[in-house]
N, C-alpha and C. Protein backbone atom coordinates (compact mmCIF):
# COMPACT_ATOMS: atom_id res chain seq x y z
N UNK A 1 0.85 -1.17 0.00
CA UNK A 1 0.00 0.00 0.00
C UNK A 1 0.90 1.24 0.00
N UNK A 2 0.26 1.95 -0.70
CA UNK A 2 0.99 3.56 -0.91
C UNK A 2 0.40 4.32 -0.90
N UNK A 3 0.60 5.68 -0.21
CA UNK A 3 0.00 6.93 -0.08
C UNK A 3 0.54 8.13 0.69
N UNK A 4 -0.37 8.90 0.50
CA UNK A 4 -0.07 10.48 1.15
C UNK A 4 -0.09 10.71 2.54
N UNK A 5 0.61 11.29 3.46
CA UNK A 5 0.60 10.93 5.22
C UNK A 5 -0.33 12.20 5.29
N UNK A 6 -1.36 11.83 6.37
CA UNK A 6 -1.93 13.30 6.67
C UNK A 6 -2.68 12.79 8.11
N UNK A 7 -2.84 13.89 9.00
CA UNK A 7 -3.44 13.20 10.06
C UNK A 7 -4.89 13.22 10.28
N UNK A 8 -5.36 11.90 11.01
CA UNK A 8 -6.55 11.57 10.96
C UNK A 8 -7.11 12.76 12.31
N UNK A 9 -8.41 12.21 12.51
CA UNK A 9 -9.37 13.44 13.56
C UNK A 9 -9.06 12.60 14.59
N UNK A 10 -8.28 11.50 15.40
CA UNK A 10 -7.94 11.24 16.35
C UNK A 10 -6.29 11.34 16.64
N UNK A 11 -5.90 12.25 15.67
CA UNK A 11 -4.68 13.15 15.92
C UNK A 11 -2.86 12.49 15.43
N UNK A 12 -3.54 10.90 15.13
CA UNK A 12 -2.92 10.05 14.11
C UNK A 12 -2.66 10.24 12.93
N UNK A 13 -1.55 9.70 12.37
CA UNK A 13 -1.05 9.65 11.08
C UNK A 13 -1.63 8.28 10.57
N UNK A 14 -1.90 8.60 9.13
CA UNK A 14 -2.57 7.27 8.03
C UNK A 14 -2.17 7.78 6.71
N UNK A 15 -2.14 7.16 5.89
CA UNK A 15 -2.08 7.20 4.70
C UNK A 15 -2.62 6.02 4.27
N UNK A 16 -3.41 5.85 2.72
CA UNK A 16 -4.48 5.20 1.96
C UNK A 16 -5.34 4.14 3.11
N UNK A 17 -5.69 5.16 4.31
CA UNK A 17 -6.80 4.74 5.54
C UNK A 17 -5.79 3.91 6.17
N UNK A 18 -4.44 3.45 6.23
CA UNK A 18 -4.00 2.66 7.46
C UNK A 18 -3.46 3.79 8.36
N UNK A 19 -3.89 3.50 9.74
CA UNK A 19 -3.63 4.46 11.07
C UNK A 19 -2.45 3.96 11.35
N UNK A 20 -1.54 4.90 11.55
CA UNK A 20 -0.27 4.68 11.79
C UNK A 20 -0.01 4.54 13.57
N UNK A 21 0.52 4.13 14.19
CA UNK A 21 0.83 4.46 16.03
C UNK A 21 2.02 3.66 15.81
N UNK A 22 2.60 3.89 17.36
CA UNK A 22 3.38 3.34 18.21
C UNK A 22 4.34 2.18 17.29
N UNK A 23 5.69 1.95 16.80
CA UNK A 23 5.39 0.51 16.54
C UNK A 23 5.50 -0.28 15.57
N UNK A 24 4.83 0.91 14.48
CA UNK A 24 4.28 0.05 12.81
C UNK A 24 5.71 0.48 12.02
N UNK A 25 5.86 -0.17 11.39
CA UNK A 25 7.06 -0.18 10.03
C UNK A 25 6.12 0.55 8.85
N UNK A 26 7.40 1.41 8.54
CA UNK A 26 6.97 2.00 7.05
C UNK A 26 7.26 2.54 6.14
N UNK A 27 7.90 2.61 5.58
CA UNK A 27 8.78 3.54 4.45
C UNK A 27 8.23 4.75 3.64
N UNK A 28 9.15 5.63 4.05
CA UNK A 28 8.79 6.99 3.76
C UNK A 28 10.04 7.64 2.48
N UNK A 29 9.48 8.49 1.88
CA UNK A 29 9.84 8.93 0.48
C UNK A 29 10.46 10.67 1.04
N UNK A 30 11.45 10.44 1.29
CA UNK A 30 12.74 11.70 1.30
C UNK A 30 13.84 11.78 0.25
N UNK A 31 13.44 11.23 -0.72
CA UNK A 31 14.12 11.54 -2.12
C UNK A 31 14.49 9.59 -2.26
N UNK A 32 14.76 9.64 -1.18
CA UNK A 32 15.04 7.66 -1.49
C UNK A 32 14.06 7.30 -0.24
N UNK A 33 13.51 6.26 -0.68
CA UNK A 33 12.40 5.37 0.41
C UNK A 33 13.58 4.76 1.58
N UNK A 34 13.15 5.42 2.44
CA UNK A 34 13.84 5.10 4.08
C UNK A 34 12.52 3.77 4.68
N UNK A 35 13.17 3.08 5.49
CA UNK A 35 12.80 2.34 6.17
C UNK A 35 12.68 2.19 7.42
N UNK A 36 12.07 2.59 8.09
CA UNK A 36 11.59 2.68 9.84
C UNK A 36 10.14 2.52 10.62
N UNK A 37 10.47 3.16 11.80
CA UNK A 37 9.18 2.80 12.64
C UNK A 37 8.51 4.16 13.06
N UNK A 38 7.26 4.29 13.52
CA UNK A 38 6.46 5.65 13.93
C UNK A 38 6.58 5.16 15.56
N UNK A 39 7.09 6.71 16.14
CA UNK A 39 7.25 6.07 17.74
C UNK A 39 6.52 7.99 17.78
N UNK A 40 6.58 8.02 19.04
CA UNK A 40 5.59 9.13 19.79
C UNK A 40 7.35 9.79 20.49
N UNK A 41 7.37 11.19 20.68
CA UNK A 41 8.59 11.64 21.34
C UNK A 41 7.94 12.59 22.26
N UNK A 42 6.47 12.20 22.72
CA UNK A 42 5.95 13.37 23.73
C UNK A 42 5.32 14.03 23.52
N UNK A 43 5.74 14.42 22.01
CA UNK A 43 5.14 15.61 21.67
C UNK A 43 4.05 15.37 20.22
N UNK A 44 4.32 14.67 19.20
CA UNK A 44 3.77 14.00 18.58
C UNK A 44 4.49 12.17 17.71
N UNK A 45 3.79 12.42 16.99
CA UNK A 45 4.28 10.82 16.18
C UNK A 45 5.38 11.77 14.97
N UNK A 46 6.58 10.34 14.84
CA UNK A 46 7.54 10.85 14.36
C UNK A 46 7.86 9.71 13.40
N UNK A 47 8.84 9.76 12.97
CA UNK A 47 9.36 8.61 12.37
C UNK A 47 11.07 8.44 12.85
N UNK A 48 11.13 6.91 13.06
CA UNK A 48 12.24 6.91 13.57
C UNK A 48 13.39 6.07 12.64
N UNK A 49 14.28 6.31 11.80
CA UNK A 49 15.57 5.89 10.80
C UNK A 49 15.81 4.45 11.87
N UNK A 50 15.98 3.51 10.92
CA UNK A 50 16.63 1.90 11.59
C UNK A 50 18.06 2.61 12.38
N UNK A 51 19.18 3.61 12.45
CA UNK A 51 19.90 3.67 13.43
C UNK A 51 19.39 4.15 14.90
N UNK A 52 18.19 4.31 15.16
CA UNK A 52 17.06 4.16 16.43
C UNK A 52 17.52 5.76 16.97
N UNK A 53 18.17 6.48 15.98
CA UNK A 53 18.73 7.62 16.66
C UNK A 53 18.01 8.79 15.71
N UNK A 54 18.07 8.62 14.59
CA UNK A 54 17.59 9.91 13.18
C UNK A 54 16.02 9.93 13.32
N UNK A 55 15.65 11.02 14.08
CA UNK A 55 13.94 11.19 13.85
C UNK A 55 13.54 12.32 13.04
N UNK A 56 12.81 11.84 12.42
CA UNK A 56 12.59 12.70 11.01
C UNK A 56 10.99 13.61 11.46
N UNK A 57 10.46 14.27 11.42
CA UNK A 57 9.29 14.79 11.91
C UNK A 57 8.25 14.34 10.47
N UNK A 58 6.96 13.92 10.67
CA UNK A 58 6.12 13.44 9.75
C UNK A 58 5.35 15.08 9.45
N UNK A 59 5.12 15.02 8.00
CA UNK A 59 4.02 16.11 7.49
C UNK A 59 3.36 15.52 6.46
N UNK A 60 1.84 16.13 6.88
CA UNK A 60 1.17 16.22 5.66
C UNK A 60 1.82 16.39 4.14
N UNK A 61 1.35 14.97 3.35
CA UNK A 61 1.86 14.84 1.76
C UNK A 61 2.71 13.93 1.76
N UNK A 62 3.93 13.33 2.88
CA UNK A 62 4.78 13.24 2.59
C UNK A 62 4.57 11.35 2.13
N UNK A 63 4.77 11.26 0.79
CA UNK A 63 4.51 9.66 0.51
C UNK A 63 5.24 8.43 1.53
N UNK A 64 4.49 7.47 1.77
CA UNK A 64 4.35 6.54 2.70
C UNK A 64 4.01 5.27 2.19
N UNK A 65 4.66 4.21 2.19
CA UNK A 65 4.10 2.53 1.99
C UNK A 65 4.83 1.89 3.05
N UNK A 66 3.45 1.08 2.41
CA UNK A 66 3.87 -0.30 3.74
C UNK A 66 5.02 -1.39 3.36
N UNK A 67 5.84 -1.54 3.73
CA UNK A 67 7.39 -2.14 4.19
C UNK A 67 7.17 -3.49 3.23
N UNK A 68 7.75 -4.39 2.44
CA UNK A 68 7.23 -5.67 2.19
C UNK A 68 8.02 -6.34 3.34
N UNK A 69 7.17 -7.04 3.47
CA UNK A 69 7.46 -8.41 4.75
C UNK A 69 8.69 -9.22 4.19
N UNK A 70 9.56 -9.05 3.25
CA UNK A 70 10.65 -9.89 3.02
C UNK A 70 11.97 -9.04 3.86
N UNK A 71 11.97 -7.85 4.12
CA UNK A 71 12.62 -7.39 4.83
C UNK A 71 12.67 -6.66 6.07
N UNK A 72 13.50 -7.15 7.05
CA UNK A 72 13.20 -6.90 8.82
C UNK A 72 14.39 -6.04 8.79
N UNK A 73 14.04 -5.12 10.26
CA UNK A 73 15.00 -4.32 10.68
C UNK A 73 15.47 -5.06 11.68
């Protein structure tokens, strides 16, 4: 699945209707498709780079698919 990130009315991120939280794997489009997880830093949902250290801040538009299951972090 592929789509546009925008947040839902319970203050969540989704793109093509999957609700993103805590947790989920997903690859995001910053000129090359990165591979990581959406974690919460307090303040909102973020995205976090496989070195568990690079958090990227999520915005509206920014293209999003779901990870294929042949590859684990």
């Amino acid at each position: 699945m592929i789509g546009k990130l925008e947040k839902n009315q319970t203050g969540r991120w989704e793109y093509g209707g999957r609700e993103l939280t805590c947790g989920d794997m997903v690859e995001i489009d910053i000129g090359i498709w990165l591979r990581g997880r959406i974690e919460h830093n307090g303040r909102d949902y973020c995205f976090l780079a496989p070195d568990g250290l690079t958090e990227i801040k999520l915005r509206k538009g920014l293209p999003a698919r779901t990870p294929s299951r042949e590859v684990r972090l």
